[in-house]
Protein backbone atom coordinates (compact mmCIF):
# COMPACT_ATOMS: atom_id res chain seq x y z
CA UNK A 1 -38.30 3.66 -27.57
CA UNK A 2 -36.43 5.33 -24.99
CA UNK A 3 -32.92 7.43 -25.28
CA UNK A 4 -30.21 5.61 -26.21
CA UNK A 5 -28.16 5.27 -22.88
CA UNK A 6 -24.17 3.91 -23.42
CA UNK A 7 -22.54 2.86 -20.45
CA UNK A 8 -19.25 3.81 -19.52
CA UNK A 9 -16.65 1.13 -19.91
CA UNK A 10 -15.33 0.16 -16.27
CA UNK A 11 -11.41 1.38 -15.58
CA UNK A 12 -8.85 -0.37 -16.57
CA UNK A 13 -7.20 -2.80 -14.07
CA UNK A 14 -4.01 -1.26 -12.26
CA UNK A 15 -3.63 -4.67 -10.93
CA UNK A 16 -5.64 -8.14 -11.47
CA UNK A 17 -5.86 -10.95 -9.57
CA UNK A 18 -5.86 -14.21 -10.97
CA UNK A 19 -6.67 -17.19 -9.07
CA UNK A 20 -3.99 -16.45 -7.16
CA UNK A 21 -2.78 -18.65 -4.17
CA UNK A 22 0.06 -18.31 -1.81
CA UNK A 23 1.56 -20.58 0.44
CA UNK A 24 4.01 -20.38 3.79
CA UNK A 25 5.67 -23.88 4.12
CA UNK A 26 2.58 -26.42 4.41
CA UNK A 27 0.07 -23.77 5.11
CA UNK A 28 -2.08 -21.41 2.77
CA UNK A 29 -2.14 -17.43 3.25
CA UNK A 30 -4.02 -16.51 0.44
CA UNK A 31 -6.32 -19.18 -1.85
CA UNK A 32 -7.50 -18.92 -5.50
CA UNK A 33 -8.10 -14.87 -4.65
CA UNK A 34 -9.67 -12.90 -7.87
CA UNK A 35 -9.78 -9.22 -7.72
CA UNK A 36 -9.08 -6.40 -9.61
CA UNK A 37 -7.97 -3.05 -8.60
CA UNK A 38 -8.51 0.28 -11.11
CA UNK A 39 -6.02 2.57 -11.73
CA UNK A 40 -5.41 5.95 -10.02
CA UNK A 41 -7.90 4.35 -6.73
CA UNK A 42 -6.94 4.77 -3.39
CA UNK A 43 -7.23 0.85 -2.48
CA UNK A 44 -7.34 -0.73 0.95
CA UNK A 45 -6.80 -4.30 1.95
CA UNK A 46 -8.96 -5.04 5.30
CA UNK A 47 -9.79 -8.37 6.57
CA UNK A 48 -9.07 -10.59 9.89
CA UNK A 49 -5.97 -11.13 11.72
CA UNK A 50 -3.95 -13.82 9.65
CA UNK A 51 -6.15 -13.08 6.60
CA UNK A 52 -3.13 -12.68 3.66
CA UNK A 53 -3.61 -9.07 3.46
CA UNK A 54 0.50 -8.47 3.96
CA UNK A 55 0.84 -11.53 1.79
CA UNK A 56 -0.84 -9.71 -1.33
CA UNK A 57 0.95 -6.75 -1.14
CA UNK A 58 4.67 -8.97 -1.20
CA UNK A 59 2.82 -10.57 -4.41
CA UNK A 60 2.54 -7.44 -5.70
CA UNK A 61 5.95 -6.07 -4.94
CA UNK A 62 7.76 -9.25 -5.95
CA UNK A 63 8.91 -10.57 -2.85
CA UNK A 64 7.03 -13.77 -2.51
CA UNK A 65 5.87 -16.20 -5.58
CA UNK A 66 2.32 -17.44 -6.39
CA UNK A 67 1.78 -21.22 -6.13
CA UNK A 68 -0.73 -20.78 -8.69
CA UNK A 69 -2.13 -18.15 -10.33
CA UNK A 70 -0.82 -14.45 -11.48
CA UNK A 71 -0.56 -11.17 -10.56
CA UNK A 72 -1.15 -8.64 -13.76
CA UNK A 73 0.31 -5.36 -13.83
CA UNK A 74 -1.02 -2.92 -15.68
CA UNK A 75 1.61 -1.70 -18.18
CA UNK A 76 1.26 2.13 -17.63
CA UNK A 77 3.08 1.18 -14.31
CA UNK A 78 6.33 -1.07 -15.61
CA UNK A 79 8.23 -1.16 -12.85
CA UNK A 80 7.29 1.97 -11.21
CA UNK A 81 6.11 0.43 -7.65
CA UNK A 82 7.24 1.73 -4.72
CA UNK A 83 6.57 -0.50 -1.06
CA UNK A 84 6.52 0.59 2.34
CA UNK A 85 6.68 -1.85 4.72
CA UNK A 86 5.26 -2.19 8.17
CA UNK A 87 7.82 -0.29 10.52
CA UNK A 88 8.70 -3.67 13.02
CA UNK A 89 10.47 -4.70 9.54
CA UNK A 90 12.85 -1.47 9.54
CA UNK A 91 16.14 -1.83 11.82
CA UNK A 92 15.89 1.37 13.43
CA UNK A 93 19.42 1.22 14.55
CA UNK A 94 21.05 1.51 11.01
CA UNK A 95 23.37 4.14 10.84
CA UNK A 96 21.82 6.53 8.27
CA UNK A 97 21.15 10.08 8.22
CA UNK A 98 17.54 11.07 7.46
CA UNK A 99 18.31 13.15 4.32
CA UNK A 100 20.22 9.53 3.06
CA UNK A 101 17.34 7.43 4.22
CA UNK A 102 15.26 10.20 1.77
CA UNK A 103 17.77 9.79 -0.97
CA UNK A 104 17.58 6.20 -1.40
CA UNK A 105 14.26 6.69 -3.55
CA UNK A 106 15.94 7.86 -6.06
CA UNK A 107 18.30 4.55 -5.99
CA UNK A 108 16.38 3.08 -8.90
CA UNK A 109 17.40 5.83 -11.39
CA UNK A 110 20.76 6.21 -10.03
CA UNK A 111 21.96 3.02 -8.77
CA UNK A 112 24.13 4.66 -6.00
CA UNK A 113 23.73 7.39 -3.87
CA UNK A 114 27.35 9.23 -5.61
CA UNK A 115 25.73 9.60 -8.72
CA UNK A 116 22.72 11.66 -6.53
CA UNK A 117 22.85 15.12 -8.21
CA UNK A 118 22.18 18.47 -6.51
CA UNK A 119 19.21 18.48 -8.04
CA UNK A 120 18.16 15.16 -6.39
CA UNK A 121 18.88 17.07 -3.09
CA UNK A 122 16.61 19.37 -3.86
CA UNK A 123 14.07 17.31 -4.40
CA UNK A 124 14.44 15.49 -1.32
CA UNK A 125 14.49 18.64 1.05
CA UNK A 126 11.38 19.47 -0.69
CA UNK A 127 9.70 15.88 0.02
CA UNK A 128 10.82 16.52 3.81
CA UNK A 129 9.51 19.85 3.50
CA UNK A 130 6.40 18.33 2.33
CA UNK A 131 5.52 16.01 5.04
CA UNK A 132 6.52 18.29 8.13
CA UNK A 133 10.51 17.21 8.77
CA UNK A 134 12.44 20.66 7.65
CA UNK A 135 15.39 21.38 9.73
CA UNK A 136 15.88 17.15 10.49
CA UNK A 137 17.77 16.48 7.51
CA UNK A 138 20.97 15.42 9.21
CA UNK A 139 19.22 13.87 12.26
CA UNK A 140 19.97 9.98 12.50
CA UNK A 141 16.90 7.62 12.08
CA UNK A 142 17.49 5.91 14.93
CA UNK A 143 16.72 9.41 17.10
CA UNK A 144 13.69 9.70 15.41
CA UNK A 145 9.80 9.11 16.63
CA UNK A 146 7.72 6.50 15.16
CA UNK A 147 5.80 9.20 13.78
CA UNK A 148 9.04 11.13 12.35
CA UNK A 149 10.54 8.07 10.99
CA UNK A 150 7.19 7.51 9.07
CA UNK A 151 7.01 11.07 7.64
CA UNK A 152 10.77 10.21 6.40
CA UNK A 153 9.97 6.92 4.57
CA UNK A 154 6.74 8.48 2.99
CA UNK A 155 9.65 11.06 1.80
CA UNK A 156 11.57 8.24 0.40
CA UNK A 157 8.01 7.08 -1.17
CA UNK A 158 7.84 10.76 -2.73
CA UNK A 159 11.44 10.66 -4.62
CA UNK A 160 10.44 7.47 -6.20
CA UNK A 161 7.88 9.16 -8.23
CA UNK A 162 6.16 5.65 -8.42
CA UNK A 163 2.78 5.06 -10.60
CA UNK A 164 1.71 2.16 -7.77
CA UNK A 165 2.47 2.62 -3.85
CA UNK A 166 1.82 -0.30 -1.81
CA UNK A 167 2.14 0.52 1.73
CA UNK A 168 1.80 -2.12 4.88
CA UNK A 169 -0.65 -0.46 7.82
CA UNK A 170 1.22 2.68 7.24
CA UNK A 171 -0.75 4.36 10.67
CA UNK A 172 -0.31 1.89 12.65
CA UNK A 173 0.87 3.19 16.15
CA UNK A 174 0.78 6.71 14.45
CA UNK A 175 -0.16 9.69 16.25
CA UNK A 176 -3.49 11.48 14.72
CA UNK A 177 -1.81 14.59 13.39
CA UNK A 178 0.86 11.94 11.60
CA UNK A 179 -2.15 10.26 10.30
CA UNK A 180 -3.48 12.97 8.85
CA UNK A 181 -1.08 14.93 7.36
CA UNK A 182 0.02 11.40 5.91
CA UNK A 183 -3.69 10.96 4.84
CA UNK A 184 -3.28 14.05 2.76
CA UNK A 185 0.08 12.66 1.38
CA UNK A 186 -2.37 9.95 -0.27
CA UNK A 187 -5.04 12.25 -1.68
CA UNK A 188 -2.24 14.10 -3.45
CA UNK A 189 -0.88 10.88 -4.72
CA UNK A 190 -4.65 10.76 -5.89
CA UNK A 191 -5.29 13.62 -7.43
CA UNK A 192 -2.22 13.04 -9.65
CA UNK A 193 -3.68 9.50 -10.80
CA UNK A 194 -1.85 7.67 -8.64
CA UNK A 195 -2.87 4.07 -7.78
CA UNK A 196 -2.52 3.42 -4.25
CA UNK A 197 -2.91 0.01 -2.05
CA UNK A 198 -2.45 -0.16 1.70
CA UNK A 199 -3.16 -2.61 4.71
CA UNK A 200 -5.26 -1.09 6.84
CA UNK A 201 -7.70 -1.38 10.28
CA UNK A 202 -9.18 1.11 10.82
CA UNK A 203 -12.88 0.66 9.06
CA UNK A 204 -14.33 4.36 9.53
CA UNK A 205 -10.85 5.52 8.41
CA UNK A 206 -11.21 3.59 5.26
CA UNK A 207 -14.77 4.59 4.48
CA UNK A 208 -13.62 8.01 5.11
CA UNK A 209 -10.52 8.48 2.66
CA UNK A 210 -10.60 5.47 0.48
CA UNK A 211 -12.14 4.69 -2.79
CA UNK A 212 -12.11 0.83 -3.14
CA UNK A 213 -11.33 -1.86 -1.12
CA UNK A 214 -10.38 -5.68 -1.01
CA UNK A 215 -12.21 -7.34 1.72
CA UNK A 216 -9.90 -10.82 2.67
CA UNK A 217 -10.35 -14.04 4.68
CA UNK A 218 -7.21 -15.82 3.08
CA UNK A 219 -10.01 -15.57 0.12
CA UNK A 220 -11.35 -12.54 -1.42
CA UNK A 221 -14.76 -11.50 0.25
CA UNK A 222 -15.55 -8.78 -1.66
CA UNK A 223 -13.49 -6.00 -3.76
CA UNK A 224 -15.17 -2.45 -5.87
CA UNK A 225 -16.08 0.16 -3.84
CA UNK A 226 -16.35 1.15 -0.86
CA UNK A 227 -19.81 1.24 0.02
CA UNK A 228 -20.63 -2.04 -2.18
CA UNK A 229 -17.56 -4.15 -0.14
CA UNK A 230 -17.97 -2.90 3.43
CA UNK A 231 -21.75 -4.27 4.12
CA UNK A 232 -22.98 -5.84 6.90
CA UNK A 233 -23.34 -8.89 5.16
CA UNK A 234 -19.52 -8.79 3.75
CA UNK A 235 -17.73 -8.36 7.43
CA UNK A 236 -19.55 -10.84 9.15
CA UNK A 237 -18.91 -13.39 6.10
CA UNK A 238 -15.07 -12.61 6.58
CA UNK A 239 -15.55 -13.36 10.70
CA UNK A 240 -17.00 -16.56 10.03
CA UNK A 241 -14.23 -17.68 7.55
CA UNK A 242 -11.91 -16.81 10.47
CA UNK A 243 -13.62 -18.29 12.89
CA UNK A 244 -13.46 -21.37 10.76
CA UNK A 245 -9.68 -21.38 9.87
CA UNK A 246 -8.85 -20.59 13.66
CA UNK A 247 -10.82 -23.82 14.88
CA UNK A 248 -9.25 -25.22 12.04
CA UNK A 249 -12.31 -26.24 10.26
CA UNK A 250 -11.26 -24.61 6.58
């Protein structure tokens, strides 16, 4: 008889997936989808145009409804999400300084920006400090690059002190040195146990800095880790289902 070998249990879910299904008017952006995400993984959501990967994340957050199924939270996280939406969703020309637009992560402790302590301040120099915006504290959004105005709302994401981020193609139409200095952002959020979920494209980029992934078609492909979820075999099952739903055969 050979050593006795015990297996580790497998971590516990951040976030499960339970037959969930989502619909727009008549039409169906995500279907019976079962996943499960671990806590403290860095998590992305890749798939086809049109595929529901936006559509999970407003699950998540709250901001649209199952038809059927659930969405489980794990309950180390409570209410401690934070969501960063894709920038076309921002209005750019609000009149807000960038030290504000910082500020407003710490709404959900103090319910209105007066109550923001000195302390708070601090804090949210420091997160600007942190992602490369010192000395643009009083700068108006609206003057900012796509890339600046990024490295502010990942500020914002910082003063929330959230347990789960769930950010919407957060490099999209960023600049490399954006990218990466945002990249590292993540890993910190990482290394601190952090469980992390965001949209993304970019395929080498994900098998480069991610842990896990969710691999959609409006249904879930695949989802574990990386290198069991982006095969071969996986990606070209998620182009036929969109091939299918575009000729409208599914």
């Amino acid at each position: 008889m050979g050593p006795l070998v015990v297996a580790e249990p497998p971590p516990a879910p951040a976030v499960s997936f339970e037959a969930v299904t989502v619909r727009y008017g008549k039409g169906t952006a995500v279907r019976h989808v079962d996943a499960r995400i671990p806590l403290g993984t860095l998590t992305a959501v890749i798939g086809p145009n049109g595929a529901g990967k936006s559509t999970l994340l407003n699950v998540v957050s709250g901001i649209k409804r199952t038809a059927a199924g659930r969405v489980v939270l794990n309950s180390c996280i409570g209410h401690r999400i934070a969501y960063l939406p894709q920038q076309s969703a921002l209005d750019r020309s609000f009149p807000i300084q960038v030290l504000d637009l910082v500020l407003l992560g710490a709404w959900e402790r103090t319910h209105s920006l007066r109550r923001v302590s000195s302390i708070d301040r601090q804090r949210a120099r420091g997160a600007l400090g942190a992602v490369g915006l010192t000395g643009l504290e009083d700068r108006p959004i609206g003057s900012l690059s796509a890339g600046q105005l990024q490295r502010a709302l990942f500020a914002r994401l910082l003063m929330q002190d959230a347990q789960l981020l769930l950010l919407d193609e957060p490099f999209n139409a960023m600049d490399s040195r954006t990218t990466q200095d945002l990249l590292e952002v993540l890993k910190s959020w990482h290394r601190e146990g952090r469980t992390v979920i965001a949209v993304l494209h970019d395929m080498e980029q994900v098998r480069a800095h991610f842990t896990h992934a969710i691999l959609l078609a409006r249904q879930c492909v695949a989802c574990g880790l990386i290198r069991t979820v982006l095969t071969a075999e996986n990606l070209a099952r998620a182009r036929d289902m969109a091939a299918e739903w575009a000729e409208g055969t599914a």
